[in-house]
C-alpha atoms as a PDB file:
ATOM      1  CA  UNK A   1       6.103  16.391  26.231  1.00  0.00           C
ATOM      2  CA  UNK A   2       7.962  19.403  24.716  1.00  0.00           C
ATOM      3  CA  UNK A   3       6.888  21.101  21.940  1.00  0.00           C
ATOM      4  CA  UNK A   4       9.227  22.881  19.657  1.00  0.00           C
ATOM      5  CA  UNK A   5       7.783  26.369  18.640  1.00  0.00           C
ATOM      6  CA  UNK A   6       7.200  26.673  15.051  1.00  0.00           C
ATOM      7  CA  UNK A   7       9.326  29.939  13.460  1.00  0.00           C
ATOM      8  CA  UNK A   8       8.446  31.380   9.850  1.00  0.00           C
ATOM      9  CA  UNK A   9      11.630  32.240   8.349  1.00  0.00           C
ATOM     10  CA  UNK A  10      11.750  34.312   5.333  1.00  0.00           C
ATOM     11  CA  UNK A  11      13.305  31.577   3.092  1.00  0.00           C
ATOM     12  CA  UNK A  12       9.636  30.123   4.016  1.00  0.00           C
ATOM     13  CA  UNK A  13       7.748  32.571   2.791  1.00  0.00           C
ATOM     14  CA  UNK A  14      10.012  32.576  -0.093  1.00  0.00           C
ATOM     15  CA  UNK A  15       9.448  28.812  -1.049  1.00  0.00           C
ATOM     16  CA  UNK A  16       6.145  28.997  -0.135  1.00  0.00           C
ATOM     17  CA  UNK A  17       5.735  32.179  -2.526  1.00  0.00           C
ATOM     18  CA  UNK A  18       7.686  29.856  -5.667  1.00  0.00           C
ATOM     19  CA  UNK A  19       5.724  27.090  -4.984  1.00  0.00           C
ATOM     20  CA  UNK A  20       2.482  28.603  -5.123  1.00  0.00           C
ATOM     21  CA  UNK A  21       3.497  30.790  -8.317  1.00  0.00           C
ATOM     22  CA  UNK A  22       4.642  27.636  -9.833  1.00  0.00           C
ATOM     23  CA  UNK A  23       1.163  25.874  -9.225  1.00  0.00           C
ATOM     24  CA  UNK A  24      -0.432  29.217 -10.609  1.00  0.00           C
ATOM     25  CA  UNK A  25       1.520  28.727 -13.653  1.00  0.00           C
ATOM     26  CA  UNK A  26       0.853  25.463 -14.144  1.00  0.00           C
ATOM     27  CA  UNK A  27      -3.087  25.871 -13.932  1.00  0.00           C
ATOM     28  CA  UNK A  28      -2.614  29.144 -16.344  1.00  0.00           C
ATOM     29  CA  UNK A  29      -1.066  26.663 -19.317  1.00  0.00           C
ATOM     30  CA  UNK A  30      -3.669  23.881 -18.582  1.00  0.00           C
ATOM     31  CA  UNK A  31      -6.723  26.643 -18.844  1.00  0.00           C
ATOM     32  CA  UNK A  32      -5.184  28.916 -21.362  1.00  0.00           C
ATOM     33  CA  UNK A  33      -2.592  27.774 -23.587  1.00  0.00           C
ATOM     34  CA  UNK A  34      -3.575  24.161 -23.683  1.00  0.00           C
ATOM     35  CA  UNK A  35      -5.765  23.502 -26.574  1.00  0.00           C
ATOM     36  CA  UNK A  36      -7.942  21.103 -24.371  1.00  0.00           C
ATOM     37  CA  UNK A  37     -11.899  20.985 -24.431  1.00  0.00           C
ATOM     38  CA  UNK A  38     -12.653  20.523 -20.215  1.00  0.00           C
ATOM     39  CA  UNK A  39     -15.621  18.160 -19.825  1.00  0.00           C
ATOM     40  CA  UNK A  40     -15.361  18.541 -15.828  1.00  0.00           C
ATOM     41  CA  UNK A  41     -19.490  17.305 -15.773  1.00  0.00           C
ATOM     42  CA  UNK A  42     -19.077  14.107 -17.011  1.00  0.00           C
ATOM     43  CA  UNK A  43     -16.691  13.333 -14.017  1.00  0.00           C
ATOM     44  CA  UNK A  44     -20.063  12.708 -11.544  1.00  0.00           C
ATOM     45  CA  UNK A  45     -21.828  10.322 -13.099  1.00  0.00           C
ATOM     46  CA  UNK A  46     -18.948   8.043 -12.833  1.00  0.00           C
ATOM     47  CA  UNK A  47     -18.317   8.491  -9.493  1.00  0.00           C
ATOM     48  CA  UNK A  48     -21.950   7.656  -8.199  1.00  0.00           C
ATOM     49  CA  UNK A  49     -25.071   6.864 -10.184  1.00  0.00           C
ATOM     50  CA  UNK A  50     -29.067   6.742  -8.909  1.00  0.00           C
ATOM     51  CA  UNK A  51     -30.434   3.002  -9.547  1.00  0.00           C
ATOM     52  CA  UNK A  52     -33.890   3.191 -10.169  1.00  0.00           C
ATOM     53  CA  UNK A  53     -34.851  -0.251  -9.089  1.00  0.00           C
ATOM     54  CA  UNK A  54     -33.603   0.307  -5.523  1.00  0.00           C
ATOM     55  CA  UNK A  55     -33.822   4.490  -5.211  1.00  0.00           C
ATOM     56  CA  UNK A  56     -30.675   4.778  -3.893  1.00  0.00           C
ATOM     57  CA  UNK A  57     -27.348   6.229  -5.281  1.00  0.00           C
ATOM     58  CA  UNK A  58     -24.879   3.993  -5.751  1.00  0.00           C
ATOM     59  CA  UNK A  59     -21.051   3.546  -6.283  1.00  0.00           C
ATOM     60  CA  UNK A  60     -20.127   3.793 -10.005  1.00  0.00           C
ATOM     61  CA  UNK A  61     -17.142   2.581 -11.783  1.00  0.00           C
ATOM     62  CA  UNK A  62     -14.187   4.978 -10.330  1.00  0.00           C
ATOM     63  CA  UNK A  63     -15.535   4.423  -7.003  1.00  0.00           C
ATOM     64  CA  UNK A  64     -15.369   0.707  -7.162  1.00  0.00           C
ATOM     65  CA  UNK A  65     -12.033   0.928  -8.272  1.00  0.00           C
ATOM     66  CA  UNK A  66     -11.637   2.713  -5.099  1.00  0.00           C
ATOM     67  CA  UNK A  67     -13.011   0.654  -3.132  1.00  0.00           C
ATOM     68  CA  UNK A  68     -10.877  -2.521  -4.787  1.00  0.00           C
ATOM     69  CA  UNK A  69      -7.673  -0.367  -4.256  1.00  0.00           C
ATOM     70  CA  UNK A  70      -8.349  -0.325  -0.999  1.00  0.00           C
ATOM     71  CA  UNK A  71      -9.298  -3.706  -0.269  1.00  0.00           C
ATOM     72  CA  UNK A  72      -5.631  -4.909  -2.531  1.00  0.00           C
ATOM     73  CA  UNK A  73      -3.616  -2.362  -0.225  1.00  0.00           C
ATOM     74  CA  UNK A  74      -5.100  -3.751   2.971  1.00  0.00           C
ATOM     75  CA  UNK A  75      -4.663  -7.408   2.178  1.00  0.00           C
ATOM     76  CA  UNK A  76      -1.048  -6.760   0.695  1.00  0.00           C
ATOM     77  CA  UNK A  77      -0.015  -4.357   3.545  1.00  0.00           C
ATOM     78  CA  UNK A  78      -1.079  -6.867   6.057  1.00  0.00           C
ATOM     79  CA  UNK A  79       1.015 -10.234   4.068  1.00  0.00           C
ATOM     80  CA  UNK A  80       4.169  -7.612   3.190  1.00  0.00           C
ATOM     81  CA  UNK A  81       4.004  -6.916   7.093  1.00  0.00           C
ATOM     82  CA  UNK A  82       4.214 -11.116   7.747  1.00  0.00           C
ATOM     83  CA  UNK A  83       6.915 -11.268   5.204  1.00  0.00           C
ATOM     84  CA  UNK A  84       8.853  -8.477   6.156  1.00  0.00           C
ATOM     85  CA  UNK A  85       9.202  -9.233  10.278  1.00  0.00           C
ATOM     86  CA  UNK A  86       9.684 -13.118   9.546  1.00  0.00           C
ATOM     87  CA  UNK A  87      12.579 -12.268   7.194  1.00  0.00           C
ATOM     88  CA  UNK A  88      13.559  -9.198   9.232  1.00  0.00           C
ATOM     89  CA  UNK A  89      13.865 -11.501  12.038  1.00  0.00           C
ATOM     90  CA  UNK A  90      15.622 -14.222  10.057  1.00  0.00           C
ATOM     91  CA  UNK A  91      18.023 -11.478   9.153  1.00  0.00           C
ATOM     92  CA  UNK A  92      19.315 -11.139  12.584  1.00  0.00           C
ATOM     93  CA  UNK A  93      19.393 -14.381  14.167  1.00  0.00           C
ATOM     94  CA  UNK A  94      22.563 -15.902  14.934  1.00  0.00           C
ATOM     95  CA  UNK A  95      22.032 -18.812  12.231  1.00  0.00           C
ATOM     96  CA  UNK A  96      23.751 -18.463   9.122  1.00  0.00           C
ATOM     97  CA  UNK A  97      20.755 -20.425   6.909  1.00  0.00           C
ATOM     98  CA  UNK A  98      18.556 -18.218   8.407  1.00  0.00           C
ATOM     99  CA  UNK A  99      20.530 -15.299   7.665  1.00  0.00           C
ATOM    100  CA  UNK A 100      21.173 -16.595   3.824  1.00  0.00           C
ATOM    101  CA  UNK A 101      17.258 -17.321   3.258  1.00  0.00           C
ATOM    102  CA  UNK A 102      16.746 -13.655   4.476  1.00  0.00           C
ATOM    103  CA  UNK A 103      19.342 -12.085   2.196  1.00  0.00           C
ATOM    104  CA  UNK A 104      18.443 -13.699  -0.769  1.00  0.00           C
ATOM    105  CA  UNK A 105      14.574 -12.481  -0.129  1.00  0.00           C
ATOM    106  CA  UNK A 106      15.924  -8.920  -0.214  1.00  0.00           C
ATOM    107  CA  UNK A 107      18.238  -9.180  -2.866  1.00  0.00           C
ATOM    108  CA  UNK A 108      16.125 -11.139  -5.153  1.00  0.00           C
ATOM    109  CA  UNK A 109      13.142  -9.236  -4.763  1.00  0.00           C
ATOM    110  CA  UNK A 110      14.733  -5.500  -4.789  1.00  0.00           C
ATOM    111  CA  UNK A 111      16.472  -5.933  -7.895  1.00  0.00           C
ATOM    112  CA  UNK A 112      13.668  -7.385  -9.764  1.00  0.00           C
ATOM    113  CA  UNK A 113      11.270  -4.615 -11.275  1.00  0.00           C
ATOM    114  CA  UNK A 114       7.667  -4.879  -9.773  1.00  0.00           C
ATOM    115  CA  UNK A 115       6.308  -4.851 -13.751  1.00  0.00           C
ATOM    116  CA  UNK A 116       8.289  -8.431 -14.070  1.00  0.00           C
ATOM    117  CA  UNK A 117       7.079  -9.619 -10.760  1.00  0.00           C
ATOM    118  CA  UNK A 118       3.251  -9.111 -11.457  1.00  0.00           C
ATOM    119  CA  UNK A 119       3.542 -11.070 -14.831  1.00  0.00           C
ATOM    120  CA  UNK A 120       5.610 -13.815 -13.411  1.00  0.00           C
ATOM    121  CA  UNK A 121       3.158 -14.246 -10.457  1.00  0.00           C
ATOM    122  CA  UNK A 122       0.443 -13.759 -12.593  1.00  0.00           C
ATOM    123  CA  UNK A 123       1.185 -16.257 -15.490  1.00  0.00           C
ATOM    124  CA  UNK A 124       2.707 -18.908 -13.018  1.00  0.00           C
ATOM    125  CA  UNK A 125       1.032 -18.283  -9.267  1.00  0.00           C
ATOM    126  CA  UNK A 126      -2.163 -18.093 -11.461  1.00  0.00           C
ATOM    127  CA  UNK A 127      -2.102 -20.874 -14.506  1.00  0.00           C
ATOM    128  CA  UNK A 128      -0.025 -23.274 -12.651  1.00  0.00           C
ATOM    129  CA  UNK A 129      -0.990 -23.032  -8.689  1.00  0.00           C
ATOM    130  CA  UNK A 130      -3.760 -22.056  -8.381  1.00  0.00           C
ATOM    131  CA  UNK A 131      -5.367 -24.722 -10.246  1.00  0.00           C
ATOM    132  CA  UNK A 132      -3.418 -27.276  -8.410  1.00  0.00           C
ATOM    133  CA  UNK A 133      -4.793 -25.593  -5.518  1.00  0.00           C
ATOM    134  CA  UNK A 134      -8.170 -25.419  -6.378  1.00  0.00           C
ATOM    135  CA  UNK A 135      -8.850 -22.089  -5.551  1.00  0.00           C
ATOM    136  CA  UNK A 136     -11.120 -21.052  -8.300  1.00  0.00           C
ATOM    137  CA  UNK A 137     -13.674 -23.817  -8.159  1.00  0.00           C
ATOM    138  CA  UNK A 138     -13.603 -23.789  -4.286  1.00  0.00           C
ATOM    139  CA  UNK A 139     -14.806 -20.014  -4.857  1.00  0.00           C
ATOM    140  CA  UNK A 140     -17.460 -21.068  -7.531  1.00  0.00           C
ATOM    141  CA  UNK A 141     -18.558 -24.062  -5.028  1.00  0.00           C
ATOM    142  CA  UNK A 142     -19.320 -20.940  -2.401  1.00  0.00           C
ATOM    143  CA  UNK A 143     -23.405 -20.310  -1.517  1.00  0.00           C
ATOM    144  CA  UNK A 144     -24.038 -17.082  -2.870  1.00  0.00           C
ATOM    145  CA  UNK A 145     -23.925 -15.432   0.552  1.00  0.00           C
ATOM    146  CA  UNK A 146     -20.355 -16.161   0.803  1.00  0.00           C
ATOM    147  CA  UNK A 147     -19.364 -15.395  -2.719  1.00  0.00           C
ATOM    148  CA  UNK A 148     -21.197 -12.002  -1.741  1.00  0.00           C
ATOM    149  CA  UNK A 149     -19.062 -11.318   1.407  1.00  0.00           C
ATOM    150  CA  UNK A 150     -15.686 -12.703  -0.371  1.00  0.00           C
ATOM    151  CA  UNK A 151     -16.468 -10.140  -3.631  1.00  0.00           C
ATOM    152  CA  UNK A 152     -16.919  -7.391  -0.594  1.00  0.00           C
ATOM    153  CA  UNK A 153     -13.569  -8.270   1.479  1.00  0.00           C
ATOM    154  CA  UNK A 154     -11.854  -9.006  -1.614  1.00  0.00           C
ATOM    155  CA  UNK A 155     -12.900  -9.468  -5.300  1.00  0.00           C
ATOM    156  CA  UNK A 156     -15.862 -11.395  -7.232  1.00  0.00           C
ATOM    157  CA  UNK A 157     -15.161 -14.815  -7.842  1.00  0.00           C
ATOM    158  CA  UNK A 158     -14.378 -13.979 -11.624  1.00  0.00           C
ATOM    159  CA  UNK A 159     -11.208 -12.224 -10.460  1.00  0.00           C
ATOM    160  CA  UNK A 160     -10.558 -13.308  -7.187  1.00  0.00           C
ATOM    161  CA  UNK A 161      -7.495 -15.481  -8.998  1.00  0.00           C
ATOM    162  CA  UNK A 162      -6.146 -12.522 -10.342  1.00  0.00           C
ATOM    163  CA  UNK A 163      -6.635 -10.809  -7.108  1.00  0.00           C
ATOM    164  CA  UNK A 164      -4.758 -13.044  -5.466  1.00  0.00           C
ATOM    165  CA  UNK A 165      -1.772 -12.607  -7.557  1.00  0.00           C
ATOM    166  CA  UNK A 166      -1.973  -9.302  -7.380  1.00  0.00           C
ATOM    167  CA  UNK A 167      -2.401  -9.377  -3.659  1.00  0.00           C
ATOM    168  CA  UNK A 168       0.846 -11.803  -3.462  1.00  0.00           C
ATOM    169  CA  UNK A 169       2.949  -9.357  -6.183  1.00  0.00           C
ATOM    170  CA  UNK A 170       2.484  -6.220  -3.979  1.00  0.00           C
ATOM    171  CA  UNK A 171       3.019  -8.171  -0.811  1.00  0.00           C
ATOM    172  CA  UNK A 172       6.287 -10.315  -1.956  1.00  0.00           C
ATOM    173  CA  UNK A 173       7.637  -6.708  -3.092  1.00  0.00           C
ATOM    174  CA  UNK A 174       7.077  -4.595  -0.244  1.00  0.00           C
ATOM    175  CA  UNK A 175       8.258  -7.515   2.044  1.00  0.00           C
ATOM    176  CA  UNK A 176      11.672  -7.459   0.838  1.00  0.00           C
ATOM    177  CA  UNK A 177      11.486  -3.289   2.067  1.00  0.00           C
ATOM    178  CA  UNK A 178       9.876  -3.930   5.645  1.00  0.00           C
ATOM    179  CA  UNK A 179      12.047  -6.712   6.030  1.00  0.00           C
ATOM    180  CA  UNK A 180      15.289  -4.314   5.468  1.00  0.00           C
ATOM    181  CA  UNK A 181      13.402  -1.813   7.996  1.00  0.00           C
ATOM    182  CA  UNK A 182      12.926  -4.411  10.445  1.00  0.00           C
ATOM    183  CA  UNK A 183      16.408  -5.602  10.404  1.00  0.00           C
ATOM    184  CA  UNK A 184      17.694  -2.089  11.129  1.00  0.00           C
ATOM    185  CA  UNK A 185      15.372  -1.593  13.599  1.00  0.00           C
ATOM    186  CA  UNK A 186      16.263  -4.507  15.920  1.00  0.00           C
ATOM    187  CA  UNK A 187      20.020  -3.769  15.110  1.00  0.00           C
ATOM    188  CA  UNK A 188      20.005  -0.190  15.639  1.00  0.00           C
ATOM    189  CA  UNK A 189      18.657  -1.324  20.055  1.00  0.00           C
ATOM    190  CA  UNK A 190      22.222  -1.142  21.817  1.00  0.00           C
ATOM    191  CA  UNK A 191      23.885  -4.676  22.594  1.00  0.00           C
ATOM    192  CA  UNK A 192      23.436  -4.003  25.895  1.00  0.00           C
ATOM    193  CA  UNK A 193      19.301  -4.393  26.039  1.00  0.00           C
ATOM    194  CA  UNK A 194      20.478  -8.093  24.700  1.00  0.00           C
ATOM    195  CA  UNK A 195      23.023  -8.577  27.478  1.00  0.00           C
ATOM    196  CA  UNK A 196      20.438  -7.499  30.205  1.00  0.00           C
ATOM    197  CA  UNK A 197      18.171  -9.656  29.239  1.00  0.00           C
ATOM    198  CA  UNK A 198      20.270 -12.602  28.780  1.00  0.00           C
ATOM    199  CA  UNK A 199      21.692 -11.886  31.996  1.00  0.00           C
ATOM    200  CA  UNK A 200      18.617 -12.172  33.317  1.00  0.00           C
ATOM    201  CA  UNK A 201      17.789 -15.754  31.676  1.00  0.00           C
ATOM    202  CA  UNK A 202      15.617 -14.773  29.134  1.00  0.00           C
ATOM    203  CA  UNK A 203      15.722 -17.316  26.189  1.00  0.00           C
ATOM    204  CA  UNK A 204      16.202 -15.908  22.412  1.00  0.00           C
ATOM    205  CA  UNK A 205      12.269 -15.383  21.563  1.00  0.00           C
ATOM    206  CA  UNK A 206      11.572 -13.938  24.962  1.00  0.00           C
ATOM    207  CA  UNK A 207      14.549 -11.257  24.371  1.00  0.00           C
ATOM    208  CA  UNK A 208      12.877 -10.467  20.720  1.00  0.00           C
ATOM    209  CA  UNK A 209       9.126 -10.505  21.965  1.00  0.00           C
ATOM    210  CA  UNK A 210       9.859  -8.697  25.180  1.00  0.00           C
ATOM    211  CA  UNK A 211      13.180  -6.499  25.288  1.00  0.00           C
ATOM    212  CA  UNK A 212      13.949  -5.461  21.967  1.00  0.00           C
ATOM    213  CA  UNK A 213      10.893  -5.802  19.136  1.00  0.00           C
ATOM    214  CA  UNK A 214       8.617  -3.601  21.306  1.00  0.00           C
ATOM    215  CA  UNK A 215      11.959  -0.900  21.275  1.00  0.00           C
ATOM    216  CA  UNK A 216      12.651  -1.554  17.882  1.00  0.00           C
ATOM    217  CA  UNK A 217       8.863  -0.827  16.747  1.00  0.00           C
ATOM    218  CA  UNK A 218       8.879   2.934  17.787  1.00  0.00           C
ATOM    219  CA  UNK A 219      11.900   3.216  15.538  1.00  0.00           C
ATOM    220  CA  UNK A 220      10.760   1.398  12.680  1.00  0.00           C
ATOM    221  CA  UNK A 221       7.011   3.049  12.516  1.00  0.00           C
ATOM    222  CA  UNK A 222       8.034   6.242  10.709  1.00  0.00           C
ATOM    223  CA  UNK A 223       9.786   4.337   7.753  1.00  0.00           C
ATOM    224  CA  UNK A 224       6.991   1.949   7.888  1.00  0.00           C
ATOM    225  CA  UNK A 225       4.123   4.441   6.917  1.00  0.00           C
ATOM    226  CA  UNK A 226       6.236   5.458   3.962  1.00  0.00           C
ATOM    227  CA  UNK A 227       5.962   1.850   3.010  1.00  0.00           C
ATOM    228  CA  UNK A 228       2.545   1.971   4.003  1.00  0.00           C
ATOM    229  CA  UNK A 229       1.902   4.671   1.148  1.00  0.00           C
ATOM    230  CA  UNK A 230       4.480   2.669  -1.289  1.00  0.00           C
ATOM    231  CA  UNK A 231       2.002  -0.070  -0.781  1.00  0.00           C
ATOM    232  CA  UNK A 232      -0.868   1.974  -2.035  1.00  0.00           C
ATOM    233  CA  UNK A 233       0.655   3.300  -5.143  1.00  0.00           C
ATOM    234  CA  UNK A 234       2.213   0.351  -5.857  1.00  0.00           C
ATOM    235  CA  UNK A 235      -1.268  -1.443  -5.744  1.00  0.00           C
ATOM    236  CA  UNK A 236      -1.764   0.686  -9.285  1.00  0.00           C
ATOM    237  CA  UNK A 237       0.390  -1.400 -11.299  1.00  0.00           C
ATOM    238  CA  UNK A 238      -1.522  -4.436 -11.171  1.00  0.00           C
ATOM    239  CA  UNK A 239      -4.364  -2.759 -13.537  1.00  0.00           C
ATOM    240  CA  UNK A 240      -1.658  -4.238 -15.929  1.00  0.00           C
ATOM    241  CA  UNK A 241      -3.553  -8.052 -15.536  1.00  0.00           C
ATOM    242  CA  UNK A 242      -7.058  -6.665 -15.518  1.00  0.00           C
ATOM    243  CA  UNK A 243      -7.873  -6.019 -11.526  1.00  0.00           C
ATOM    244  CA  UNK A 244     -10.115  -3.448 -11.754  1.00  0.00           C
ATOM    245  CA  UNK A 245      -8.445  -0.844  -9.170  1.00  0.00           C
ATOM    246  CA  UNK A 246      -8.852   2.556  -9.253  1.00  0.00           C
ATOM    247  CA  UNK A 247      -6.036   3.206 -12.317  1.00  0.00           C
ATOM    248  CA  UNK A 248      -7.755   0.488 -14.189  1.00  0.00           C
ATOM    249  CA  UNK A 249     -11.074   1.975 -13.936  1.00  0.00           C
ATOM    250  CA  UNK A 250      -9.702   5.011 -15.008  1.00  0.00           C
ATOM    251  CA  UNK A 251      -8.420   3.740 -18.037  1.00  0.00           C
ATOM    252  CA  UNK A 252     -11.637   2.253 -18.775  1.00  0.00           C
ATOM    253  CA  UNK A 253     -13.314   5.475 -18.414  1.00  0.00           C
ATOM    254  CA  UNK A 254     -10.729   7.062 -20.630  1.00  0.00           C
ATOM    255  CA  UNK A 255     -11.434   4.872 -23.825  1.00  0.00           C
ATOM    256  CA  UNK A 256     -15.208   5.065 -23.554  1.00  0.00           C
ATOM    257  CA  UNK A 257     -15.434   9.398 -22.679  1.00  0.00           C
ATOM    258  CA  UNK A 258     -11.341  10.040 -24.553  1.00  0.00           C
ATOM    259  CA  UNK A 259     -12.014  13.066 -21.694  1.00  0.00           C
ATOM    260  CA  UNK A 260      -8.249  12.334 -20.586  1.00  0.00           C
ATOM    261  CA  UNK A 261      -6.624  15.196 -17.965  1.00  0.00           C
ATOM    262  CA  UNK A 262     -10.453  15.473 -16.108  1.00  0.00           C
ATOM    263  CA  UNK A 263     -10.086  11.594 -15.591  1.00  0.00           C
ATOM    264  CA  UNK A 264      -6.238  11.851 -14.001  1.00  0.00           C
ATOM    265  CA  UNK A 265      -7.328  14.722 -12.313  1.00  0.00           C
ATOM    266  CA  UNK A 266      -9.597  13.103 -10.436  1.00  0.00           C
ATOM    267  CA  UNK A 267      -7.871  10.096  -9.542  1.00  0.00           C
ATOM    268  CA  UNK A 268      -4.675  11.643  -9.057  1.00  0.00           C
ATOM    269  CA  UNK A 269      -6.892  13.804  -5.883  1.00  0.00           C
ATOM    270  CA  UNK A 270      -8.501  10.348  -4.668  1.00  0.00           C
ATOM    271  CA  UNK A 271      -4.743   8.894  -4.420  1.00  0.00           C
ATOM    272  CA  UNK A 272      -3.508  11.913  -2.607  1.00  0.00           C
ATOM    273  CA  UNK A 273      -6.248  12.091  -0.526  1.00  0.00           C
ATOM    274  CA  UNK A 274      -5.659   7.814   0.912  1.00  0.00           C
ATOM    275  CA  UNK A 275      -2.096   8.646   1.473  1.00  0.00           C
ATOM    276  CA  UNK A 276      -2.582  11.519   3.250  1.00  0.00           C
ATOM    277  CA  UNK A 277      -5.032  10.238   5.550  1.00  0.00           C
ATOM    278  CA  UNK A 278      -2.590   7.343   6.040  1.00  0.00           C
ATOM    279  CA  UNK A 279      -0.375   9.853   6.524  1.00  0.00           C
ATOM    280  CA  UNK A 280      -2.007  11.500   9.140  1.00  0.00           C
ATOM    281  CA  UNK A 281      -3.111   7.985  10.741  1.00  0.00           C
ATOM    282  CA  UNK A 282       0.389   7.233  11.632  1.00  0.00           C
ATOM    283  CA  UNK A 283       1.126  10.667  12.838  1.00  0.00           C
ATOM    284  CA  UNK A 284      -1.495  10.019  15.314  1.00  0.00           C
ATOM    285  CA  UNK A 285       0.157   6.341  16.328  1.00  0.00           C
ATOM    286  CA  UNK A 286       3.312   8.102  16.701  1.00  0.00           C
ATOM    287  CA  UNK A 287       2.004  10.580  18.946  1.00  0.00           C
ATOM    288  CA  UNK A 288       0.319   8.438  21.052  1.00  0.00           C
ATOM    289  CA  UNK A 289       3.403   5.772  21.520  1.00  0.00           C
ATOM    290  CA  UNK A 290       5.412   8.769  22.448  1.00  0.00           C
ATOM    291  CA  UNK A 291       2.700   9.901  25.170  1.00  0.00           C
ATOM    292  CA  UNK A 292       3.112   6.276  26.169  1.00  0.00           C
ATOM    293  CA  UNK A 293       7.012   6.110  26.159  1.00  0.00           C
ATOM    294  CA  UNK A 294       6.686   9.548  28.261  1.00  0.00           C
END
């Protein structure tokens, strides 16, 4: 595969030079000029503690937010990736109710802003369905060894309802994005990949499955990963109904230290370091399906 040769240009070293004397400014005001006591050592102790009872260190309450943030992105990434190829499909199939139900998805959903979504889901999905469904005292009705591997792949019984519709929120939202990603994908494969394969008898779903969704996937990956990230930023706003993510630990943290910049700090380099090793995780796909295309 060719590889283009990288060439500094000097308007990269100049942007390069701003940008670094920009970040050097910025850490000047927040050491010098800002009238802030820094309480950097209390940051530790709330990212691992030593129990006594078992001698080992264990996660404390930042990194269980971590740890739930990841466990809401996963879950919602994987339903928002359902929603978004069902509807992205529906989008492009030659029936109009199909098309419709599709639209509606999108339009509904993108023009609705994610705060109102999580309290609609939250005070309906949760007081109204979910007791009808029964989810909460199936959970309860658990042995303890499954309540112990559902509060690892997901969230302790307590919140798993709130979970849930947090899970949903973030899912339902992104959905409506993959779905419009999706739809361009399989649109943007020429007409004449669908002639071919008609030509060639292939029904409707063996066109999609075999012709044009595996073209349309290389296409679609790169816009996917930036709703990959979306996903795991967006998983922040549901501290707003008590899931204790990362951002809601943080705030926790916040009211019981009031050490306030030390606390964003922190979490601000735990985000940056998830999406940038999603980041890099799709670079890597994308590298290997183009070995494979070559």
């Amino acid at each position: 595969m060719y590889r283009r040769k990288i060439r500094i240009t000097k308007l990269d070293v100049v942007v390069t030079a701003l940008i670094l004397l920009f970040a050097a400014f910025i850490v000047y005001r927040l050491t010098m000029k800002l009238n802030y006591k820094w309480n950097w050592s209390i940051i530790p102790q709330y990212l691992f503690y030593f129990d006594n009872e078992t001698g080992r260190w264990k996660a404390n309450v930042l990194v269980q937010g971590l740890f739930t943030t990841i466990r809401l992105t996963v879950w919602s990434t994987l339903l928002a990736m359902i929603f978004g190829f069902i509807t992205g499909i529906m989008r492009t199939t030659p029936r109009l109710f199909n098309r419709l139900v599709g639209r509606s998805y999108v339009e509904l959903i993108r023009n609705v802003p994610p705060l109102v979504l999580i309290f609609i889901f939250y005070f309906f999905v949760s007081d109204q369905i979910m007791p009808l469904l029964g989810v909460e005292e199936f959970i309860r009705s658990r042995s303890p060894d499954t309540q112990r591997i559902l509060a690892y792949i997901c969230s302790s019984p307590d919140l798993f309802t709130a979970f849930l519709s947090g899970m949903f929120t973030v899912a339902v939202f992104q959905g409506a994005y993959i779905t419009e990603i999706v739809r361009a994908g399989i649109q943007s494969i020429s007409r004449g990949q669908w002639e071919a394969s008609y030509a060639l008898g292939l029904s409707w779903r063996q066109q999609m499955t075999e012709i044009i969704l595996p073209q349309a996937l290389k296409r679609v990956l790169p816009p996917l990963a930036n709703e990959f990230i979306n996903t795991l930023k967006y998983s922040a706003i549901v501290s707003v109904i008590s899931i204790q993510e990362l951002t809601f630990q943080a705030m926790q943290v916040m009211a019981a230290t009031y050490v306030t910049i030390e606390i964003w700090l922190t979490v601000t380099a735990m985000y940056l370091v998830m999406c940038m090793m999603l980041s890099f995780g799709v670079q890597w796909l994308e590298r290997r399906l183009a070995r494979s295309e070559a």
